[in-house]
C-alpha atoms as a PDB file:
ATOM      1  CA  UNK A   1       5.976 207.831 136.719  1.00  0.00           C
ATOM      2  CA  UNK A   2       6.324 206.588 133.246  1.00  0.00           C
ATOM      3  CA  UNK A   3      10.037 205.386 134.133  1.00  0.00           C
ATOM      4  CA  UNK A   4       8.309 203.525 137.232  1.00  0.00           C
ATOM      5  CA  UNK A   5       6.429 201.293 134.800  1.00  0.00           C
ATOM      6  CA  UNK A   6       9.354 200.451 133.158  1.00  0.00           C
ATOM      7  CA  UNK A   7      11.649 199.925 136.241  1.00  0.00           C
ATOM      8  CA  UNK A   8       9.445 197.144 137.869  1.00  0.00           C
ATOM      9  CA  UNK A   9       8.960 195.106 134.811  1.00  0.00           C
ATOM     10  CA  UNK A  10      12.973 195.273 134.395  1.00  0.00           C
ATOM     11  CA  UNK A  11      13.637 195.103 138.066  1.00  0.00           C
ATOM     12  CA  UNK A  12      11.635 191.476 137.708  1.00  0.00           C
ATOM     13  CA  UNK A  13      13.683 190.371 134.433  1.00  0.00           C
ATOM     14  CA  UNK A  14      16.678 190.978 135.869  1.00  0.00           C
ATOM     15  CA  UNK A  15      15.924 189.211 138.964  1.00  0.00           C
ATOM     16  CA  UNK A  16      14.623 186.149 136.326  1.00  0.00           C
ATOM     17  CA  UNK A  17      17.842 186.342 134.672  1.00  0.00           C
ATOM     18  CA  UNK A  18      20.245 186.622 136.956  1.00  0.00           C
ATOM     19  CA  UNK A  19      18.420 185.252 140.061  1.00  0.00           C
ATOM     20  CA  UNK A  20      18.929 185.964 143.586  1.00  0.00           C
ATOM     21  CA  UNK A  21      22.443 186.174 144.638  1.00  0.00           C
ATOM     22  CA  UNK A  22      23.290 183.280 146.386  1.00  0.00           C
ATOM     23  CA  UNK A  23      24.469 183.075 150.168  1.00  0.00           C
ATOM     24  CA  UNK A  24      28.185 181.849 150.607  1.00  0.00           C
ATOM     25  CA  UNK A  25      28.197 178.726 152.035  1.00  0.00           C
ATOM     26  CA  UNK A  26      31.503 178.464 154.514  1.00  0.00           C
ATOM     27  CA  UNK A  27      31.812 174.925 155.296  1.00  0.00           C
ATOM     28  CA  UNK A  28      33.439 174.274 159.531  1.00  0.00           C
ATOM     29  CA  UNK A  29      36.692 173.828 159.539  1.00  0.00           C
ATOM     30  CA  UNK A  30      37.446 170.807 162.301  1.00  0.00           C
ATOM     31  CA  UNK A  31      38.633 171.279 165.120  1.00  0.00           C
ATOM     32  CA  UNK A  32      42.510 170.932 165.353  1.00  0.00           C
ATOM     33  CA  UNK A  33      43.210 169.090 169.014  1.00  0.00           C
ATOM     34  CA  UNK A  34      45.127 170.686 171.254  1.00  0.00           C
ATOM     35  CA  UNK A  35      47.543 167.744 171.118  1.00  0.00           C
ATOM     36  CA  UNK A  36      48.215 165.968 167.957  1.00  0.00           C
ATOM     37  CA  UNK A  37      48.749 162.337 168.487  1.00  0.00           C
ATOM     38  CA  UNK A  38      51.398 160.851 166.795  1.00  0.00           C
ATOM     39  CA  UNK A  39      52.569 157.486 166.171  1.00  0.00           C
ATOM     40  CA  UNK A  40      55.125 156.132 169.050  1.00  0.00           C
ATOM     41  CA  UNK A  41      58.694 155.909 167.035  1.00  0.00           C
ATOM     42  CA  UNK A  42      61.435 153.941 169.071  1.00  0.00           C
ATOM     43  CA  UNK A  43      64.395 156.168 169.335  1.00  0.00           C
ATOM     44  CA  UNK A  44      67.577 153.754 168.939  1.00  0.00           C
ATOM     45  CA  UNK A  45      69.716 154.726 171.953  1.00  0.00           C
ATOM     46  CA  UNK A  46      73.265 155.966 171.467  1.00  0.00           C
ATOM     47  CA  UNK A  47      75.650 154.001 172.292  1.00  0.00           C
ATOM     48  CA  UNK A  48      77.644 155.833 175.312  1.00  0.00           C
ATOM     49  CA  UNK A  49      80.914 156.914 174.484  1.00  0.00           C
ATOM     50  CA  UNK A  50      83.308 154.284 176.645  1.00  0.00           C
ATOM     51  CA  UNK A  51      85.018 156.164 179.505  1.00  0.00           C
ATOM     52  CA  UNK A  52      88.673 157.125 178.605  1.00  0.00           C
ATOM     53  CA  UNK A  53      91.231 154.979 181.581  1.00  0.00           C
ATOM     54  CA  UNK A  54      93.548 157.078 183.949  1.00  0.00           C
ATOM     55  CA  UNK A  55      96.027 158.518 181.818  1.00  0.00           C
ATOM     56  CA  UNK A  56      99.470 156.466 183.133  1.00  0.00           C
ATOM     57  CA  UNK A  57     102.399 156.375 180.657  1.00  0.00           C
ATOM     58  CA  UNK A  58     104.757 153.512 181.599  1.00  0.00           C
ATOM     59  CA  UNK A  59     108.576 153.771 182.000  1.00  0.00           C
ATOM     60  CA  UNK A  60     110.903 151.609 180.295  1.00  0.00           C
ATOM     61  CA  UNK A  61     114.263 150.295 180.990  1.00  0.00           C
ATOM     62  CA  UNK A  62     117.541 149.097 179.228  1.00  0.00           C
ATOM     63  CA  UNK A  63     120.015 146.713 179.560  1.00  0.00           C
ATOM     64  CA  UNK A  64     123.755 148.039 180.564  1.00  0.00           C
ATOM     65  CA  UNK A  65     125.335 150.678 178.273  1.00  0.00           C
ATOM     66  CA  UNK A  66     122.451 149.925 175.667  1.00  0.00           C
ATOM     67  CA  UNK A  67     119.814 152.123 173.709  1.00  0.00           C
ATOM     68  CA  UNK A  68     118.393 149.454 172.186  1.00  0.00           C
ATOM     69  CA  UNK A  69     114.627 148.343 172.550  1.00  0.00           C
ATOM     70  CA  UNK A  70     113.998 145.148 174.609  1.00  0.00           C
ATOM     71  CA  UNK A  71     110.788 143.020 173.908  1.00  0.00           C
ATOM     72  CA  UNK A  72     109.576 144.454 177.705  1.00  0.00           C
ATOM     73  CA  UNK A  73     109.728 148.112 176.713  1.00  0.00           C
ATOM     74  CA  UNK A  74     108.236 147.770 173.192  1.00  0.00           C
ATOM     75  CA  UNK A  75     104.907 145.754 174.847  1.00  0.00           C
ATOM     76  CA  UNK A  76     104.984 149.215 177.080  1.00  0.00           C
ATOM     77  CA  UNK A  77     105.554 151.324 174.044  1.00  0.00           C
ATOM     78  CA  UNK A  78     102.960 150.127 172.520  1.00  0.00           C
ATOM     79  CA  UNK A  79     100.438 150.732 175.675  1.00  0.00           C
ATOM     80  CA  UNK A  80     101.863 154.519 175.961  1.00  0.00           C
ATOM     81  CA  UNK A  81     100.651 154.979 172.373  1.00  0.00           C
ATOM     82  CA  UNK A  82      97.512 153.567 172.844  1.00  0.00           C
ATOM     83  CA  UNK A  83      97.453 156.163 175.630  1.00  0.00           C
ATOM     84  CA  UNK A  84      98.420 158.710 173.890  1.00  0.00           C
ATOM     85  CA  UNK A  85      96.069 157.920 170.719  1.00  0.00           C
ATOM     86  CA  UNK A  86      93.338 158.191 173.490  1.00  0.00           C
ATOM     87  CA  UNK A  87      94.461 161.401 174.645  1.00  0.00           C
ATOM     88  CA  UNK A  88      94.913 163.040 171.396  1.00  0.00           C
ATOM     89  CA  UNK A  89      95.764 166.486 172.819  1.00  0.00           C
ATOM     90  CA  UNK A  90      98.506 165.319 175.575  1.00  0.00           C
ATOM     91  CA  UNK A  91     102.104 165.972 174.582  1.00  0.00           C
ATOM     92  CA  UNK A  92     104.923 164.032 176.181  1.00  0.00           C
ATOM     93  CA  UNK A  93     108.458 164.709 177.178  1.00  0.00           C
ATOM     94  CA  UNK A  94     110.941 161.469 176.947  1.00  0.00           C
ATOM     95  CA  UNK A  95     113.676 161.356 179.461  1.00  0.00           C
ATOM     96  CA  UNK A  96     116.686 159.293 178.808  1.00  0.00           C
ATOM     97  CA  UNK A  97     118.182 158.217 182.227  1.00  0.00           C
ATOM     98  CA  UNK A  98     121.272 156.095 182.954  1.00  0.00           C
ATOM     99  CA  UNK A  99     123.305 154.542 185.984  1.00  0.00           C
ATOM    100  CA  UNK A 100     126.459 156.193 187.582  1.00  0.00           C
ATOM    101  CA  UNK A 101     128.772 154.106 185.504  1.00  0.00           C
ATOM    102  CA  UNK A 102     130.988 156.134 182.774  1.00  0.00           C
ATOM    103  CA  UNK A 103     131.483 159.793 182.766  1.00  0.00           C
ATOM    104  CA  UNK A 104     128.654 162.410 182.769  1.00  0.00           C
ATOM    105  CA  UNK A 105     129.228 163.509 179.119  1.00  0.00           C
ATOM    106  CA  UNK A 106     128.421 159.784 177.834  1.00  0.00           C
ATOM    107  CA  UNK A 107     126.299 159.657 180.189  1.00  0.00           C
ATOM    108  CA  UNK A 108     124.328 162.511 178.673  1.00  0.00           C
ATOM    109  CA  UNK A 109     124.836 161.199 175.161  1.00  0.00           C
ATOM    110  CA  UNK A 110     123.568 157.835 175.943  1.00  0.00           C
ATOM    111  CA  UNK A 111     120.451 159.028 177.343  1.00  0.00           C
ATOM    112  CA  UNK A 112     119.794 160.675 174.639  1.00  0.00           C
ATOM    113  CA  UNK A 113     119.859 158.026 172.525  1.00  0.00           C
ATOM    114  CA  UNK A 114     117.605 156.200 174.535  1.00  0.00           C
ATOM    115  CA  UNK A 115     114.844 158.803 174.814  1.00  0.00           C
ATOM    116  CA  UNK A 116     115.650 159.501 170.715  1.00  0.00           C
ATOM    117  CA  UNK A 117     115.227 155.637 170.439  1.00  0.00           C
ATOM    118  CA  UNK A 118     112.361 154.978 172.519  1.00  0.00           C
ATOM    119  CA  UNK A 119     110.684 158.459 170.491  1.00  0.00           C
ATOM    120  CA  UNK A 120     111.427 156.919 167.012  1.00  0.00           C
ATOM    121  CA  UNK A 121     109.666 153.912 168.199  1.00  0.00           C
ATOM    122  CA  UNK A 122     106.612 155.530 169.133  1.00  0.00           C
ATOM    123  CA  UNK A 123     106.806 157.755 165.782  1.00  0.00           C
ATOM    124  CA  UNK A 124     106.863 154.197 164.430  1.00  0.00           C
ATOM    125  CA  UNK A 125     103.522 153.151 166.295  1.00  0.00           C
ATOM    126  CA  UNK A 126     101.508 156.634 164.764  1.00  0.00           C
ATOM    127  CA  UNK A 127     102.189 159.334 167.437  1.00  0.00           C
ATOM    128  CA  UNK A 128     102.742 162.713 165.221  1.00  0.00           C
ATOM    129  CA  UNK A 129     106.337 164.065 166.015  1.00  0.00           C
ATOM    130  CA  UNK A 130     104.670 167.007 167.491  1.00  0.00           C
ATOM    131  CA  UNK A 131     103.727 165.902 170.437  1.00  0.00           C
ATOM    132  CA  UNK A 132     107.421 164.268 171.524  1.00  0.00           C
ATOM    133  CA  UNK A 133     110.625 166.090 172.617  1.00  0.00           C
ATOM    134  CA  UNK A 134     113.167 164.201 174.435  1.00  0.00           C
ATOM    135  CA  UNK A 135     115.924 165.277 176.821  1.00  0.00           C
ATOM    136  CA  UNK A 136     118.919 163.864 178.651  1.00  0.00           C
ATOM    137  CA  UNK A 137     119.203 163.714 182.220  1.00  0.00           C
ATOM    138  CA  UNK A 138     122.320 161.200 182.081  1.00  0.00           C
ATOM    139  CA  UNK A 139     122.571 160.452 185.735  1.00  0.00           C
ATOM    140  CA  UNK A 140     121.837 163.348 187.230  1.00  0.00           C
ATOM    141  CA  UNK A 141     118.277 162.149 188.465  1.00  0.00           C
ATOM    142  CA  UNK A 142     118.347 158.037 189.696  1.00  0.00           C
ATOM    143  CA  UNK A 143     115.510 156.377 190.553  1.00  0.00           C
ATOM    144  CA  UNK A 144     117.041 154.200 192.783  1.00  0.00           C
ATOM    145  CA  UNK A 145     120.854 154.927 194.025  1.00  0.00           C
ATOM    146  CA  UNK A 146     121.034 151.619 195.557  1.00  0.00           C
ATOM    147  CA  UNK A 147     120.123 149.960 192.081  1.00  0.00           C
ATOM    148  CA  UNK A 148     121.791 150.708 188.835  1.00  0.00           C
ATOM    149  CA  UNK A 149     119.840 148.979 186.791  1.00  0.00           C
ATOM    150  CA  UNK A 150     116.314 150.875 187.766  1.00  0.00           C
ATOM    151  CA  UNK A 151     118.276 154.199 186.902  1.00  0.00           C
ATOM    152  CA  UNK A 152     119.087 152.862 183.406  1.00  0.00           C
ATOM    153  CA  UNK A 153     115.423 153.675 181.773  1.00  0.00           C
ATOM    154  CA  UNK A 154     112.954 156.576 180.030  1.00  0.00           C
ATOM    155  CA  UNK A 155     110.602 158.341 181.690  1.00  0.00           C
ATOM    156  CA  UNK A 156     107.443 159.797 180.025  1.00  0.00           C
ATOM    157  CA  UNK A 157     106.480 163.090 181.566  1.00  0.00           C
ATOM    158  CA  UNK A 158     103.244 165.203 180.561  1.00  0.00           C
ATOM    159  CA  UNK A 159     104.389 168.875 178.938  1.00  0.00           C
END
């Protein structure tokens, strides 16, 4: 009993001293909306990617026994390329052509000096030498038999 005594009077120091221990205060946490408004931001629209034309490659012609380029043909060059610089993944076979006049063999030879020609001048305009072969057909396909000079030209033909 003697330890009794004792134990109160410490029991009620200690209590003094130290005090009561204190209840945890847990503050509310608000209450999250189920949705969060946000400010409006104005998207800017992208701008729509321009639809690509038909694909048409244009044919060109030549005067009489020449390879050369005319003023008519490069204007039409330059509107295949633009084509082609469009259509990035397109390869393109150039067919010379020529009239019945001369012999097959120079036929053959000049036609390939006009597809070579009109290929160099596209090579010229940025086309990548990839994506052009050429070939001779002499006169072995005419556009027109009843007119030379529509036979006398290159064709552009998808590979």
């Amino acid at each position: 009993m003697r330890y009794f005594r004792l134990a109160i009077p410490l029991f009620l120091i200690l209590v003094l001293f130290m005090g009561c221990p204190k209840k945890q205060v847990i503050e509310p946490v608000e209450e999250i909306p189920e949705e969060i408004p946000y400010e409006e931001v104005e998207i800017p629209e992208m701008p729509e990617e321009p639809e690509k034309p038909d694909f048409v490659l244009e044919r060109i012609f030549f005067g009489f026994d020449k390879s050369d380029i005319t003023a008519d043909a490069a204007e039409s060059l330059r509107k295949n390329a633009t084509m082609l610089e469009l259509y990035s993944e397109v390869r393109v076979n150039i067919e010379g052509h020529c009239c019945e006049i001369g012999t097959a063999e120079y036929n053959l030879a000049l036609g390939e000096r006009r597809a070579k020609t009109a290929r160099e001048y596209l090579l010229m305009l940025g086309i990548t030498p990839d994506r052009l072969t050429t070939v001779s057909y002499g006169e072995e396909k005419p556009l027109d038999p009843s007119n030379l000079e529509r036979n006398r030209r290159c064709e552009f033909m998808l590979q």
